[in-house]
C-alpha atoms as a PDB file:
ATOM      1  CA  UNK A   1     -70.119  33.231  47.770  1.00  0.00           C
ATOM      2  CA  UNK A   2     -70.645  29.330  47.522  1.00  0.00           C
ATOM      3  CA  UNK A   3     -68.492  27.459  44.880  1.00  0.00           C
ATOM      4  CA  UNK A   4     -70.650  25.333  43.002  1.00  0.00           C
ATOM      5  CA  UNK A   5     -70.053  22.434  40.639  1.00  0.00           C
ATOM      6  CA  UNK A   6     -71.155  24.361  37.326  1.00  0.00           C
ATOM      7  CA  UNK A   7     -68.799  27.190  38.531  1.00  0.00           C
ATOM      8  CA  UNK A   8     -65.725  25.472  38.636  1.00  0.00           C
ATOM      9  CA  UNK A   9     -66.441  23.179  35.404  1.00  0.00           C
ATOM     10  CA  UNK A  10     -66.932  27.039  33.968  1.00  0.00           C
ATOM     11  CA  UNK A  11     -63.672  27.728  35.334  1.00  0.00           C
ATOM     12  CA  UNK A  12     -61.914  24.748  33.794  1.00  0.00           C
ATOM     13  CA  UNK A  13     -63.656  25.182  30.429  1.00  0.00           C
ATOM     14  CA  UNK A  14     -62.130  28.991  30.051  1.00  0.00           C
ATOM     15  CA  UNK A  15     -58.578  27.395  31.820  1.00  0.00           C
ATOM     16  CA  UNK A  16     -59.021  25.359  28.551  1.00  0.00           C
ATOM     17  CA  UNK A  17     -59.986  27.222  26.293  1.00  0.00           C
ATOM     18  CA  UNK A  18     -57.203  29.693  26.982  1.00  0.00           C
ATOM     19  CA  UNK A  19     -54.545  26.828  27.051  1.00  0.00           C
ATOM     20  CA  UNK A  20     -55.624  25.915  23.496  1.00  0.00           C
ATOM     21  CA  UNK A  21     -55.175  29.515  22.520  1.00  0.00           C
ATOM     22  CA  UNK A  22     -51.901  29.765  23.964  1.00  0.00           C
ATOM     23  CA  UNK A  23     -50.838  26.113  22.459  1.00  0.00           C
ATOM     24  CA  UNK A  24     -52.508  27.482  18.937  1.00  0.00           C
ATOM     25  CA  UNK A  25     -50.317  30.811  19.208  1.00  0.00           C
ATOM     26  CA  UNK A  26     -46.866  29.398  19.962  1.00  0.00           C
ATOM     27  CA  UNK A  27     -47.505  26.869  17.783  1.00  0.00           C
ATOM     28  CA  UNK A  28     -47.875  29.429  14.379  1.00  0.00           C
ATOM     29  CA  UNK A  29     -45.147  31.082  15.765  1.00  0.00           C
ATOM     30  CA  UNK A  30     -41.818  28.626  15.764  1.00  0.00           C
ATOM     31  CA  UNK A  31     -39.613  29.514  12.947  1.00  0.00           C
ATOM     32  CA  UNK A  32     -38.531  26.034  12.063  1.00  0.00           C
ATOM     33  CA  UNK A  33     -40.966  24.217   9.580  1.00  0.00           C
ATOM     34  CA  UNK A  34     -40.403  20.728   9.423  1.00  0.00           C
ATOM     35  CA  UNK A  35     -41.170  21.218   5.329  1.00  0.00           C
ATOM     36  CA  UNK A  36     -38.051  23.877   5.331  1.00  0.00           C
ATOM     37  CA  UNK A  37     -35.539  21.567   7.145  1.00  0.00           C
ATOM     38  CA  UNK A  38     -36.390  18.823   5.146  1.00  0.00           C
ATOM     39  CA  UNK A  39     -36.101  20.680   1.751  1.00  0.00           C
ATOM     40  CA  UNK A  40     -33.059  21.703   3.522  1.00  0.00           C
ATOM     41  CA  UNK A  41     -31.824  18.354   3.947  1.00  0.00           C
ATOM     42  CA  UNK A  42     -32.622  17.329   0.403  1.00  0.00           C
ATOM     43  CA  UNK A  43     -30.842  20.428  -1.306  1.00  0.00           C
ATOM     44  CA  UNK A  44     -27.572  18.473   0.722  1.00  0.00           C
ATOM     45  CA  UNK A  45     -28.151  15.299  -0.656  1.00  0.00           C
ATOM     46  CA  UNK A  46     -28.612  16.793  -3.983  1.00  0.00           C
ATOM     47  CA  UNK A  47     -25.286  18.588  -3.550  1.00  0.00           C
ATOM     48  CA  UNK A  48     -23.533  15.724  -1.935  1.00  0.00           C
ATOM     49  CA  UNK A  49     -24.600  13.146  -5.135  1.00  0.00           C
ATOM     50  CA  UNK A  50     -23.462  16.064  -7.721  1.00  0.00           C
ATOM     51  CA  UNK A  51     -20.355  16.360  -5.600  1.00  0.00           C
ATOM     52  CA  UNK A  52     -19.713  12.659  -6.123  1.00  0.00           C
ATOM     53  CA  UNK A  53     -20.590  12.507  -9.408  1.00  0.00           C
ATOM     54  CA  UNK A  54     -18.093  14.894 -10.642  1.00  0.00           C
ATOM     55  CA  UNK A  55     -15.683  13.257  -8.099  1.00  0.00           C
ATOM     56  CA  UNK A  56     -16.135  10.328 -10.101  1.00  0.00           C
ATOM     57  CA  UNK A  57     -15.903  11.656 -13.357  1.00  0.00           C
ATOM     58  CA  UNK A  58     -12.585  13.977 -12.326  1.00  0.00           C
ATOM     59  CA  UNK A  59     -11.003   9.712 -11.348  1.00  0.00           C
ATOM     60  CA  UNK A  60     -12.203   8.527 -15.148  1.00  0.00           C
ATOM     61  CA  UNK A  61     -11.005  11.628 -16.592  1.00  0.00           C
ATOM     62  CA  UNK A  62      -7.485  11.130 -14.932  1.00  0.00           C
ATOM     63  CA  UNK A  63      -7.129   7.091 -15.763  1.00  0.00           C
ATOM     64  CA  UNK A  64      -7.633   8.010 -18.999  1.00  0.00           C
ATOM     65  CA  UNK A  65      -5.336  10.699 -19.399  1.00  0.00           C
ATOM     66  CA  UNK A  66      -3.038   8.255 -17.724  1.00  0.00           C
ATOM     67  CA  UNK A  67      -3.569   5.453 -20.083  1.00  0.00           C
ATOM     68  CA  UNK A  68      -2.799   7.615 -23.084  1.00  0.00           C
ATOM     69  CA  UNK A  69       0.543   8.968 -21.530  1.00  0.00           C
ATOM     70  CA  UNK A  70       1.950   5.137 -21.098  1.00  0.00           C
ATOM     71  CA  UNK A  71       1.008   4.286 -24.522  1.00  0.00           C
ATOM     72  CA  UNK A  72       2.601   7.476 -25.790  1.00  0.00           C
ATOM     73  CA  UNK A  73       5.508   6.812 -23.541  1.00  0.00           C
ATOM     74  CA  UNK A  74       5.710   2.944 -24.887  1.00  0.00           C
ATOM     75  CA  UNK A  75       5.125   4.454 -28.783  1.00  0.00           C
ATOM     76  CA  UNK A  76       8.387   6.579 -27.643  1.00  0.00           C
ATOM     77  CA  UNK A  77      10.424   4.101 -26.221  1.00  0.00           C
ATOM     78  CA  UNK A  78       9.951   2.319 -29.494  1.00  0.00           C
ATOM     79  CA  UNK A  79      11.042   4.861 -31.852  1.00  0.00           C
ATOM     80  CA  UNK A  80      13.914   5.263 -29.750  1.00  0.00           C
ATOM     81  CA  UNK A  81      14.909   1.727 -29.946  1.00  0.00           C
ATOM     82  CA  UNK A  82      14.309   1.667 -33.368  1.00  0.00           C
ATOM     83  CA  UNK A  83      16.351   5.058 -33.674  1.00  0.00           C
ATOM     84  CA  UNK A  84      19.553   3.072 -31.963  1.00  0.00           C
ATOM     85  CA  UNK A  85      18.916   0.141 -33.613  1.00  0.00           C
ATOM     86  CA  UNK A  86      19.122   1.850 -37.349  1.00  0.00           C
ATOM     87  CA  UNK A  87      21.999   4.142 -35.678  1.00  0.00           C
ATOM     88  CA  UNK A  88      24.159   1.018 -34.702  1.00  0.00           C
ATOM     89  CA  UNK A  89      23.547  -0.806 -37.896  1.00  0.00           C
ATOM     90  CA  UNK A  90      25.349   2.397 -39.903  1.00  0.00           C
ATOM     91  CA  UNK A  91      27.577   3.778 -37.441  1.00  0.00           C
ATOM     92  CA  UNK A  92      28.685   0.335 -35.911  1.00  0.00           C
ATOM     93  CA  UNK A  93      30.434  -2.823 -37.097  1.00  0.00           C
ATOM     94  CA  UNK A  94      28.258  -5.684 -37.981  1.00  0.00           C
ATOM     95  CA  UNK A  95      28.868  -7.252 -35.057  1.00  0.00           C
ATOM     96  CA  UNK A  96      27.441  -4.640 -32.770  1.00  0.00           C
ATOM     97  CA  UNK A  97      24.607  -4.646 -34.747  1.00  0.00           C
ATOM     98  CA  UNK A  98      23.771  -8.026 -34.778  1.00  0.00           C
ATOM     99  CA  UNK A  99      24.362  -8.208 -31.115  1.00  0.00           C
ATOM    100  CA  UNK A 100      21.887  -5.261 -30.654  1.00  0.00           C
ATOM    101  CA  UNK A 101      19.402  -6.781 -33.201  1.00  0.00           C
ATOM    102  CA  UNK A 102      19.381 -10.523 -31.738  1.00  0.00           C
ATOM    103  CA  UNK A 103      19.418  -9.600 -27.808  1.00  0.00           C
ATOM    104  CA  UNK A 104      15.623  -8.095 -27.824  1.00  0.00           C
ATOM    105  CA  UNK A 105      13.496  -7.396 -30.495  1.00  0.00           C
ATOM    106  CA  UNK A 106      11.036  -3.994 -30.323  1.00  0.00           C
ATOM    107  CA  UNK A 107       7.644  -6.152 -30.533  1.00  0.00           C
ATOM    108  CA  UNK A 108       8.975  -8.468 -27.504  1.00  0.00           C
ATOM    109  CA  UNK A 109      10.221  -5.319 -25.337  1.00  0.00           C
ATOM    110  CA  UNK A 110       6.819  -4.828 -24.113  1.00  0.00           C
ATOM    111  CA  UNK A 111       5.525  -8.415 -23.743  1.00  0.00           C
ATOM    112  CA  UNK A 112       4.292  -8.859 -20.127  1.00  0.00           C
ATOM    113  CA  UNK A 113       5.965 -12.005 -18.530  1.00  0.00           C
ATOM    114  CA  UNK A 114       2.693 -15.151 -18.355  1.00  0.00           C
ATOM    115  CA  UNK A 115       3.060 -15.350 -14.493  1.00  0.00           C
ATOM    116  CA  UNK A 116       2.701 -11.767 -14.253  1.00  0.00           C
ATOM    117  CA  UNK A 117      -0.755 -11.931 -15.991  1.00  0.00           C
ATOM    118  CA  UNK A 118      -2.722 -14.946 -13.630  1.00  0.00           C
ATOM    119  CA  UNK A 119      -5.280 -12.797 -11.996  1.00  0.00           C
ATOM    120  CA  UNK A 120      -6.365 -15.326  -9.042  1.00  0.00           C
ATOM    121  CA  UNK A 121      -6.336 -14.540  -5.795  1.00  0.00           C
ATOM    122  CA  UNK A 122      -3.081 -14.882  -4.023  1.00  0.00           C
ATOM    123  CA  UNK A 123      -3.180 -17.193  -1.003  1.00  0.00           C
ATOM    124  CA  UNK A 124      -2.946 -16.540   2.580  1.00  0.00           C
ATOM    125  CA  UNK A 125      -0.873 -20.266   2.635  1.00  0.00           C
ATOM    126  CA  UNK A 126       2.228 -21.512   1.300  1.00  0.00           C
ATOM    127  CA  UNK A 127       0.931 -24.538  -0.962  1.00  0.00           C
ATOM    128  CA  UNK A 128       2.376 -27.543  -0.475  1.00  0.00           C
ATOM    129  CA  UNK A 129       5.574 -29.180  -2.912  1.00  0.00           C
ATOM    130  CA  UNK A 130       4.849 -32.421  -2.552  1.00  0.00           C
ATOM    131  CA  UNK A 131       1.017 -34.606  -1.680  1.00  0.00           C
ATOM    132  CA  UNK A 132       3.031 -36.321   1.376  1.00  0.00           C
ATOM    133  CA  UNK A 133       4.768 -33.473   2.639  1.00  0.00           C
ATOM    134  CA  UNK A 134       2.908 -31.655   6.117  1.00  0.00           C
ATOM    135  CA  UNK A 135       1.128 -28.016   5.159  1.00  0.00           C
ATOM    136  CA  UNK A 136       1.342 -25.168   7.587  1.00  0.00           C
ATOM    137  CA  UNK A 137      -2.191 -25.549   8.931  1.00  0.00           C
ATOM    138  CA  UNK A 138      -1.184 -29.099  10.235  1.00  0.00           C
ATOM    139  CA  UNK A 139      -0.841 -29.105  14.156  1.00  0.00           C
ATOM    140  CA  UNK A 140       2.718 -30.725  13.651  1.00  0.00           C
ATOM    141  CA  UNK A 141       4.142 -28.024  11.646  1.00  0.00           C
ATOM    142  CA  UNK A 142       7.726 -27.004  12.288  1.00  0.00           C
ATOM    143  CA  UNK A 143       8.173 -29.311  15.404  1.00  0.00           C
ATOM    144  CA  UNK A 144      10.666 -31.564  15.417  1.00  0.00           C
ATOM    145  CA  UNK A 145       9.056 -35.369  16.674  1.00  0.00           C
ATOM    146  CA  UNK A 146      11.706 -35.938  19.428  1.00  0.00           C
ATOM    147  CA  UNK A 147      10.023 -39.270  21.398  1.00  0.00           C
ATOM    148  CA  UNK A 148      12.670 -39.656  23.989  1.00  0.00           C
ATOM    149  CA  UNK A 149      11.514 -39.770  27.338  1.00  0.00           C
ATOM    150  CA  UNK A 150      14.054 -37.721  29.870  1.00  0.00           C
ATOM    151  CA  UNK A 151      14.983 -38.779  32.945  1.00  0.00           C
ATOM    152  CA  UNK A 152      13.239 -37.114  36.305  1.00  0.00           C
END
């Protein structure tokens, strides 16, 4: 039996024919869509923003809560003073009450100190007293100028 030209191109024609059949078939039959993994994917993003969210919202909740206990805590430090303060003027001499009245007053006890209040940005330098005197950046800085020459 001769092997001819058309045979073997017959040959390679069913050789591909059956590899496309075989490609086809394990093709349909993988179990991982693309489309499921990347609905997959988005359900976890989903989750992961809701998780945040409410992680956010738990941080608000708490700041506020915490807001509302200092200014009850500042109401009650108040009263109290005021409670002493009435308490010394009948129970004490006049003296102790006038000390206690004239060494802080209630609407002062709470007054934040100005320097406290300057929001800038604090410096990574030590600023300088005086216009002639050497800042820390300068090469000279801290060394003492000693110009005597020693002897070899």
């Amino acid at each position: 039996m001769e092997t001819t030209i058309t045979t073997i191109a017959y040959f390679l024609f069913a050789g591909f024919a059956v590899g496309l059949g075989v490609g086809w078939w394990v093709g349909t039959q993988r179990k991982d869509d693309s489309s499921s993994v990347i609905n997959e994917l988005k359900l976890e993003v989903e989750a992961a923003h809701a998780a945040h969210r409410a992680y956010e919202q738990s941080v608000t909740t708490h700041f506020s809560n915490t807001a509302q206990l200092l200014h009850r805590m500042q109401d009650d430090y108040r009263s109290i003073y005021a409670h002493i303060a009435s308490g010394a003027q009948e129970l004490c001499d006049s003296e102790v009450a006038n000390q206690l009245e004239n060494n802080t007053q209630i609407s002062s006890a709470f007054d934040v100190p100005e320097h406290l209040l300057d929001r800038s940005q604090p410096l990574d330098y030590a600023p300088k007293k005086s216009p002639s005197e050497t800042g820390q950046l300068a090469e000279d800085f801290g060394l003492e100028k000693n110009y005597t020459t020693q002897p070899n």
